[in-house]
Protein backbone atom coordinates (compact mmCIF):
# COMPACT_ATOMS: atom_id res chain seq x y z
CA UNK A 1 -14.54 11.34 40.75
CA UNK A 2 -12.04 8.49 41.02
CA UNK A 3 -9.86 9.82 37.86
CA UNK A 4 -6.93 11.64 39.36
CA UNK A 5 -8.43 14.67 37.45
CA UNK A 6 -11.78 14.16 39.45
CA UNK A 7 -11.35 17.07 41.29
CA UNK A 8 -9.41 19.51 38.84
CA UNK A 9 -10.94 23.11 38.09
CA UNK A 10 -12.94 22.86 34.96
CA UNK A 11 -10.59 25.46 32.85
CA UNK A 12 -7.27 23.41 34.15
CA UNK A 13 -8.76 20.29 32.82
CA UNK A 14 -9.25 21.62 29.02
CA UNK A 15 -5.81 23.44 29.73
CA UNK A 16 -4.54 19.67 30.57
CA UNK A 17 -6.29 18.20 27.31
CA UNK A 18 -5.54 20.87 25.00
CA UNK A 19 -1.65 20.50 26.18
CA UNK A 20 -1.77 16.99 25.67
CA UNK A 21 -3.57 16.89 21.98
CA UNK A 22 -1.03 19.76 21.06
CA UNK A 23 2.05 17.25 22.69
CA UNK A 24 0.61 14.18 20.55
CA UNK A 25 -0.01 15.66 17.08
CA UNK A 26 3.53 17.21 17.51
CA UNK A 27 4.93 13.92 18.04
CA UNK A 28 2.63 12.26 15.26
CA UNK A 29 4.23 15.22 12.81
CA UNK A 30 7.40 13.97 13.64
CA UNK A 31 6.83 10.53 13.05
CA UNK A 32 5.61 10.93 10.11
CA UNK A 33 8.65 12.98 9.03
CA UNK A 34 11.03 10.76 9.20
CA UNK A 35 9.00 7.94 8.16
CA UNK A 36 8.81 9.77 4.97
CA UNK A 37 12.39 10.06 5.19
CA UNK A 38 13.62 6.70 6.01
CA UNK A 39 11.56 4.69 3.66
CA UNK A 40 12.28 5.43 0.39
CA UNK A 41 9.68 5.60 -2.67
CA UNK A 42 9.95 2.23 -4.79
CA UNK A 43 12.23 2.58 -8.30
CA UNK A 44 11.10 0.78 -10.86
CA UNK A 45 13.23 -2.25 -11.73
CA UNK A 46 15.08 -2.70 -15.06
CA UNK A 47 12.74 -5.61 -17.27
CA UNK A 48 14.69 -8.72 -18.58
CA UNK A 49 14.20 -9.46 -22.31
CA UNK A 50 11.84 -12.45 -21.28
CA UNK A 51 10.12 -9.79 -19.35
CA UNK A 52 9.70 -7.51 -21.82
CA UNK A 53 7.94 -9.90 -24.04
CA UNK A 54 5.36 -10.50 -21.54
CA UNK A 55 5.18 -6.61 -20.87
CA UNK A 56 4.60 -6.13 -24.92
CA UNK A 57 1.57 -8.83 -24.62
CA UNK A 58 -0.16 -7.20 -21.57
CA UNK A 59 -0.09 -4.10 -23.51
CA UNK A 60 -1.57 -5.31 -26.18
CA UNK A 61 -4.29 -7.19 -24.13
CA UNK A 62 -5.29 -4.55 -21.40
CA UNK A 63 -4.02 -1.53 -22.34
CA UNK A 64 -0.52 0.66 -21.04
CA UNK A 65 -2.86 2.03 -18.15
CA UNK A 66 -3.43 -1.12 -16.65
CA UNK A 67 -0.18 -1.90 -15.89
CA UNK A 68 1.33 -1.82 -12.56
CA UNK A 69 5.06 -2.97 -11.21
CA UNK A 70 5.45 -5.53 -8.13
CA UNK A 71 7.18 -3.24 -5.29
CA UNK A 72 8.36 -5.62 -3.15
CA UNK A 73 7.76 -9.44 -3.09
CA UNK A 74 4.54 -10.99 -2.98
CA UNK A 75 4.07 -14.56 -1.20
CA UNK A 76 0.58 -15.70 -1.98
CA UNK A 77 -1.09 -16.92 0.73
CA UNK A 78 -4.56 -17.74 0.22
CA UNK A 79 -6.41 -19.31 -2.63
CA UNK A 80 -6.20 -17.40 -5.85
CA UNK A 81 -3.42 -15.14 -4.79
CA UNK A 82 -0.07 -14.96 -6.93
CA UNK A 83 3.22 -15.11 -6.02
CA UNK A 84 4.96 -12.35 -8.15
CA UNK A 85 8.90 -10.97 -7.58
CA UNK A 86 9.88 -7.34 -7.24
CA UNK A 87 9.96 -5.59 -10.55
CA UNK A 88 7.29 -8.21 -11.95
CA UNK A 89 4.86 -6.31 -14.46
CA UNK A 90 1.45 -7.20 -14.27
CA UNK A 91 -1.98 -6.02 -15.24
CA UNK A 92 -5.21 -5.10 -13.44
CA UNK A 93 -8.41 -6.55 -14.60
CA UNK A 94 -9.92 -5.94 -11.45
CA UNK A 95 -9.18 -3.42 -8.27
CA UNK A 96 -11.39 -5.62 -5.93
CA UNK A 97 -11.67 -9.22 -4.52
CA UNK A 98 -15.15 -11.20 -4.82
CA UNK A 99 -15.59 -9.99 -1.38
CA UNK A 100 -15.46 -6.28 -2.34
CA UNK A 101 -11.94 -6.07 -0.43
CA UNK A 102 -10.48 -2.77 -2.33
CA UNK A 103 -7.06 -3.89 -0.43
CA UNK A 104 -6.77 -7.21 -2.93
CA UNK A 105 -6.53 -6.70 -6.51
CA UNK A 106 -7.14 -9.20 -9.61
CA UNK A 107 -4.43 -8.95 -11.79
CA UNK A 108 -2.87 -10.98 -14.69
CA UNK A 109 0.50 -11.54 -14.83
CA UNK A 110 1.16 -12.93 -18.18
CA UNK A 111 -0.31 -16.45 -17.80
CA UNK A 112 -1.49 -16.59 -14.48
CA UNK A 113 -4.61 -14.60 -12.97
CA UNK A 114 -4.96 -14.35 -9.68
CA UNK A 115 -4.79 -11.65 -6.71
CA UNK A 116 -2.03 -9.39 -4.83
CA UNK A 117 -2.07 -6.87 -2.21
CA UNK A 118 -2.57 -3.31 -3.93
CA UNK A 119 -0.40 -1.59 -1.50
CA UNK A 120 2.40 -3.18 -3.24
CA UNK A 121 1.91 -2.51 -6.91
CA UNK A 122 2.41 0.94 -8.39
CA UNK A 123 1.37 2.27 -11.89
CA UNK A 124 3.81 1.57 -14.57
């Protein structure tokens, strides 16, 4: 009784809602549009010869499925987490943390082991 729609007809009140759910998912469409617009889908970065070497070895350790490209910088922050650069190829060993955190994946990445968001690796 003390909402300002208290004392609104029942049918005007689902009106009100229904206008309102209808006003948000239109602007929740849009967002998402030109999200989708502005940021653009990672491109896979050109490997150094050095690179490529290390590429050739993960292959032939894990398998070409397992590897995944670096999309954007990765600062390691807690224990066991890499630091990896864009365009850095790397493999998965594992696609959880010992905590069961499906956000944090173990990877190696050519020497060192450790783990990196998912959200920023891609399939190679």
């Amino acid at each position: 009784s003390q909402m300002p729609h208290g004392r609104m007809p029942l049918p005007s009140f689902w009106k009100m809602v229904e206008d309102t759910l209808q006003q948000s998912g239109a602007q929740l469409r849009s967002f998402c549009q030109t999200f989708e617009t502005v940021t653009p889908s990672p491109v896979p970065q050109p490997l150094n010869p050095a690179e490529e070497r290390k590429v050739l070895s993960l292959v032939s350790r894990h398998g070409p499925d397992k590897l995944y490209q670096v999309t954007s910088n990765i600062s390691g922050s807690k224990d066991l987490d890499l630091t990896l650069q864009r365009g850095q190829i790397v493999a998965l060993l594992q696609s959880v943390d010992t905590k069961g955190n499906t956000s944090r994946w173990l990877v190696d990445a050519g020497g060192p082991r450790g783990f990196v968001p998912a959200g920023k690796l891609q399939p190679y």
